[in-house]
N, C-alpha and C. Protein backbone atom coordinates (compact mmCIF):
# COMPACT_ATOMS: atom_id res chain seq x y z
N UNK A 1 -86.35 128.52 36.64
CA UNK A 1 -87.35 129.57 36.67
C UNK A 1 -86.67 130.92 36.49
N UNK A 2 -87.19 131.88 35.66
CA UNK A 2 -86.62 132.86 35.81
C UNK A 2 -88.00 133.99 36.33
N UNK A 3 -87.09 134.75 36.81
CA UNK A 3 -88.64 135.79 37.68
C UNK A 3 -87.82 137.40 37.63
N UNK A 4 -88.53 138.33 36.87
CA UNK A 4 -87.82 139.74 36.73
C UNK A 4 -88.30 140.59 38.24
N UNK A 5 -87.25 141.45 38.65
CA UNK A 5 -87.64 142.78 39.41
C UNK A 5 -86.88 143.92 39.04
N UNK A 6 -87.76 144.60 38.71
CA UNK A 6 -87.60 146.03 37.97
C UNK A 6 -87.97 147.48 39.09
N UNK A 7 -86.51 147.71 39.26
CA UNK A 7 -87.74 148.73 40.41
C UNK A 7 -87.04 150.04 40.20
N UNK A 8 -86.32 150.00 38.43
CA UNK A 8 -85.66 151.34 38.26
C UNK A 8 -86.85 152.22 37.12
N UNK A 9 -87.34 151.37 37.02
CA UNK A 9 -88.30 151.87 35.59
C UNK A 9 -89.80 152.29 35.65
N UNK A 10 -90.18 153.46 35.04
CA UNK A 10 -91.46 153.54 34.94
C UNK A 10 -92.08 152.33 34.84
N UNK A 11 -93.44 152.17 35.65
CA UNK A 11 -94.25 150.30 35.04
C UNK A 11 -94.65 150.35 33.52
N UNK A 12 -95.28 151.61 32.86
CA UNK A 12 -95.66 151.89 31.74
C UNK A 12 -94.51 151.23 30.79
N UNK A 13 -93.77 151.76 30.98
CA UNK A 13 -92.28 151.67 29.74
C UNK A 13 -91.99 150.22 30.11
N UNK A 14 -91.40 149.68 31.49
CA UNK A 14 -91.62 148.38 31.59
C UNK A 14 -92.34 147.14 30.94
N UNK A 15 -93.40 147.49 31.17
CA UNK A 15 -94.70 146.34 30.47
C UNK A 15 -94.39 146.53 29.72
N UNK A 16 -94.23 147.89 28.31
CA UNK A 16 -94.13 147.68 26.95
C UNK A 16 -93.13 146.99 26.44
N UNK A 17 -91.65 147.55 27.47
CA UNK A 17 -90.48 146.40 26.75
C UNK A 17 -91.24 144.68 26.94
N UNK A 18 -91.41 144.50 28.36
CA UNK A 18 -91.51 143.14 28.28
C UNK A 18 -92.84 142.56 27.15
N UNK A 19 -93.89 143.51 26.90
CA UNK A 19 -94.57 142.99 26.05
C UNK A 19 -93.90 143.04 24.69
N UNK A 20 -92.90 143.98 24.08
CA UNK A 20 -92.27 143.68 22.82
C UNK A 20 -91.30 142.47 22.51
N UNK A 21 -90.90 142.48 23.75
CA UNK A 21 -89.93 141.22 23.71
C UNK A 21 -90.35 140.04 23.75
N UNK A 22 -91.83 140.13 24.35
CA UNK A 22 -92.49 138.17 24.29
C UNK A 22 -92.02 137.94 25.35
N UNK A 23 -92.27 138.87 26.51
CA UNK A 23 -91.57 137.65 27.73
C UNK A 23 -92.83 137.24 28.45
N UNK A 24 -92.37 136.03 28.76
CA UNK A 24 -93.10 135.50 29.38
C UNK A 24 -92.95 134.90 30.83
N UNK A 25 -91.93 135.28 31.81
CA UNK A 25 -91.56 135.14 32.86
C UNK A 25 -92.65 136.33 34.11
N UNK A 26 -92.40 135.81 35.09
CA UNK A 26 -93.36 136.82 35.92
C UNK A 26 -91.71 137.91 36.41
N UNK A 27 -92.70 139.10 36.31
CA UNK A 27 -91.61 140.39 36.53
C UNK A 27 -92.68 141.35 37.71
N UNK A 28 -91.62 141.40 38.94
CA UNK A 28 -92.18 142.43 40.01
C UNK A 28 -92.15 143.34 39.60
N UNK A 29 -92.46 144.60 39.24
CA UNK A 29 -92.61 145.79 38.56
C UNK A 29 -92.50 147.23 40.11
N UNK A 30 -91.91 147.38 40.80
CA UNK A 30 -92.21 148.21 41.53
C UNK A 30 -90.88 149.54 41.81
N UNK A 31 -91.00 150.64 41.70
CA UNK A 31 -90.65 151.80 41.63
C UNK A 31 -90.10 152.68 43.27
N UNK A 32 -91.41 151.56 43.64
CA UNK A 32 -91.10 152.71 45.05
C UNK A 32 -89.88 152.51 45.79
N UNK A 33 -89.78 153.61 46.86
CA UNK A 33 -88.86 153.82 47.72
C UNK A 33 -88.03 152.17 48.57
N UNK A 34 -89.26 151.87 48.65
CA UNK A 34 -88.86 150.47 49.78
C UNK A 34 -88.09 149.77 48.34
N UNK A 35 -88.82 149.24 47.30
CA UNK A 35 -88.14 148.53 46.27
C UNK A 35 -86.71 149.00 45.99
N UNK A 36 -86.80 150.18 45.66
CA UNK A 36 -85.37 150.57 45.55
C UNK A 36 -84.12 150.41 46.58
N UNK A 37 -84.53 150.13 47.80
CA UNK A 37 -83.54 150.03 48.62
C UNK A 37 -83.33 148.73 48.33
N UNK A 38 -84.11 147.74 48.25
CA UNK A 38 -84.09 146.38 48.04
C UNK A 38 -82.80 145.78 47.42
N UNK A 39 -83.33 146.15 46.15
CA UNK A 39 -82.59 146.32 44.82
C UNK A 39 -81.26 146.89 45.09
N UNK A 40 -81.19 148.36 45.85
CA UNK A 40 -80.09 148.67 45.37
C UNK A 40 -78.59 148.22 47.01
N UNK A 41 -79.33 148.09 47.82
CA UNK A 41 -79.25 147.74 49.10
C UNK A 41 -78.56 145.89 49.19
N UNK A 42 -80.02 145.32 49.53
CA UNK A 42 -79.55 143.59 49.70
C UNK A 42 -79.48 142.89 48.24
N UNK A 43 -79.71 143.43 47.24
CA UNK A 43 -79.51 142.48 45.81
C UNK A 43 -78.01 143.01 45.13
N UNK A 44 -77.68 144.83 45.71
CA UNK A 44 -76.21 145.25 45.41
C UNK A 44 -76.06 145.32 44.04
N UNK A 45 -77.66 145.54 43.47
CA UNK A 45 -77.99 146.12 42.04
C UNK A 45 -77.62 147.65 41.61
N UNK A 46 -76.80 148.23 40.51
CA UNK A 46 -76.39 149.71 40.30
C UNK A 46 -76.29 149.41 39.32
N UNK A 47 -77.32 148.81 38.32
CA UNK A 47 -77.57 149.06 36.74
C UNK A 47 -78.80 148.25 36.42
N UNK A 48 -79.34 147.92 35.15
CA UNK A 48 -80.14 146.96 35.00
C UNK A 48 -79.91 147.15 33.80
N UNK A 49 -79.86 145.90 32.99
CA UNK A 49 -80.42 144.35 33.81
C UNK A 49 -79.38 143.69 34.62
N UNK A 50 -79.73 143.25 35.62
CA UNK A 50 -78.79 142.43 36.36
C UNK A 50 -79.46 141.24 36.55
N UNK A 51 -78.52 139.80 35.51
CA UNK A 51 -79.22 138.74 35.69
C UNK A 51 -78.02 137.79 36.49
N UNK A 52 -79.06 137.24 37.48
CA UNK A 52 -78.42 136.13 37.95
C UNK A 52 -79.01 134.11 37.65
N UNK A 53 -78.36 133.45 37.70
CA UNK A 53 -78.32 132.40 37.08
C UNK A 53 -77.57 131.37 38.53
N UNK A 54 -78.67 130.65 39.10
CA UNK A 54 -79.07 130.28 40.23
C UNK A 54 -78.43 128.24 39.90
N UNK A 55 -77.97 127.66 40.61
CA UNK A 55 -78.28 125.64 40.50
C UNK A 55 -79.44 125.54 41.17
N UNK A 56 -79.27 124.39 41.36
CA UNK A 56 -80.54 123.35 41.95
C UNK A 56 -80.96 124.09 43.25
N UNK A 57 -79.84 124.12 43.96
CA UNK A 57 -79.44 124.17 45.67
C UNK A 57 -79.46 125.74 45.66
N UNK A 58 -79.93 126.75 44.64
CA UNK A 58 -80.10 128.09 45.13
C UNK A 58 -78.87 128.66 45.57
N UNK A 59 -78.13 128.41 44.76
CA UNK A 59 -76.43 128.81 44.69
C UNK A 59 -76.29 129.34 43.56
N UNK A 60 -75.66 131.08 43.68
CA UNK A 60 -75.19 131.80 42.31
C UNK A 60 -74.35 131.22 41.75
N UNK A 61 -74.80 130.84 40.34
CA UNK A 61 -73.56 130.10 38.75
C UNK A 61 -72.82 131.52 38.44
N UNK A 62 -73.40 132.36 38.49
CA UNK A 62 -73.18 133.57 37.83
C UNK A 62 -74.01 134.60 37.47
N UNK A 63 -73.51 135.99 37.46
CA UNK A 63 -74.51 137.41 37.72
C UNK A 63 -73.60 138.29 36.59
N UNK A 64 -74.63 139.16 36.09
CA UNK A 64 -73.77 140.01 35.24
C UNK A 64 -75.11 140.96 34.61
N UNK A 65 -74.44 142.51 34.33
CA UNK A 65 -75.13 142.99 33.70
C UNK A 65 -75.52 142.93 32.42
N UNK A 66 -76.25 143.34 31.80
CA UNK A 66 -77.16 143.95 30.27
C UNK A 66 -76.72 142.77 29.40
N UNK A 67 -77.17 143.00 28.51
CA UNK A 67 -77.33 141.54 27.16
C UNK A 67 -76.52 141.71 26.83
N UNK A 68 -76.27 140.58 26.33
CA UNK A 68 -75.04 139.80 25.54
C UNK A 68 -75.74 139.23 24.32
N UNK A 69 -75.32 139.75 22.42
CA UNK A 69 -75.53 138.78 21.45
C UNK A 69 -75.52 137.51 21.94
N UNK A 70 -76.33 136.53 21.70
CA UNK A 70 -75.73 135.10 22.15
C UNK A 70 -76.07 134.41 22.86
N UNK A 71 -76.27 135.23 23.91
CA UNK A 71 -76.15 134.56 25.12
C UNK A 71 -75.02 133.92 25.49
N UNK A 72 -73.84 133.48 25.48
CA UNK A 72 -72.50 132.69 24.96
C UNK A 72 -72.60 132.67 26.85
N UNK A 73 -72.73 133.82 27.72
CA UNK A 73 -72.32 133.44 28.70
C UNK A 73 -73.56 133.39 29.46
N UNK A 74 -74.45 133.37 29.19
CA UNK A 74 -75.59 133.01 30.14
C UNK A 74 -75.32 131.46 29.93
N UNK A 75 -75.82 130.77 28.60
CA UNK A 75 -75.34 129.30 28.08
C UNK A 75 -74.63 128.53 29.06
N UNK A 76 -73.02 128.95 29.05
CA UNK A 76 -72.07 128.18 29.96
C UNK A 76 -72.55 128.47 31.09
N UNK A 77 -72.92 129.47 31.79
CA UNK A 77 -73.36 129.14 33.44
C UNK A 77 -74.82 128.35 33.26
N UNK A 78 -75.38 127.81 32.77
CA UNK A 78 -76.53 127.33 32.44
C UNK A 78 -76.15 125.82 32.88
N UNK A 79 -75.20 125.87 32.07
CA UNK A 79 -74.75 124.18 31.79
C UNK A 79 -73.76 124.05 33.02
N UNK A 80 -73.26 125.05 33.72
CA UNK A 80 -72.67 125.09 34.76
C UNK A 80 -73.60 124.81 35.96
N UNK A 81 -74.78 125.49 35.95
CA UNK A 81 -75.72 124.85 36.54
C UNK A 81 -76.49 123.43 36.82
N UNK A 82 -75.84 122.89 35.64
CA UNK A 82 -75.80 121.43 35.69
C UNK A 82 -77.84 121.46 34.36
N UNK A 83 -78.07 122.09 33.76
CA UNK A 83 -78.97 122.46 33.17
C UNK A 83 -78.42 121.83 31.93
N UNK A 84 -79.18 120.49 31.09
CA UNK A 84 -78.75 119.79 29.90
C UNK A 84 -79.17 120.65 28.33
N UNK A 85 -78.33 121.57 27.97
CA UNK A 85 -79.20 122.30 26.96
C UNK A 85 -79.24 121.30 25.20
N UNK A 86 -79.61 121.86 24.48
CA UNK A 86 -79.58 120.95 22.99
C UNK A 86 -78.58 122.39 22.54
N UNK A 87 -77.90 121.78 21.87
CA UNK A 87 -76.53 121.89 21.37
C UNK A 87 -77.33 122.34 19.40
């Protein structure tokens, strides 16, 4: 599952990226004060995007900021996750 929280960004500008991009994942969208501590506090977020890439058992494979062509390293923690991809 992947699930976005965005709590550095206008919601306006938000929705539009995620609507240009075709995403289709559910994304918390929130700005305020409390979110931001969240984020920047217990998640130890100081950029975005910060994706993390979770196993079975809710154990970090791996976290890292902003896109990557490729994906090359989302992929290997994927499959590190024990996740069977098509090649």
């Amino acid at each position: 599952m992947i699930l976005g929280f965005d709590f550095a960004d206008d919601k306006k500008i938000a929705r539009e990226l995620l609507r240009e991009n075709a995403a289709t994942f559910p994304t918390i969208l929130d700005s305020s004060q409390a979110a931001t501590l969240v984020g920047c506090h217990d998640y130890k977020r100081t950029g975005v995007p910060l994706n993390y890439i979770l196993d079975a058992r809710h154990q970090v494979v791996d976290a890292g900021y902003g896109y990557e062509q490729g994906h090359q390293r989302a992929l290997a923690a994927l499959k590190k996750a024990g996740l069977k991809l098509d090649e």
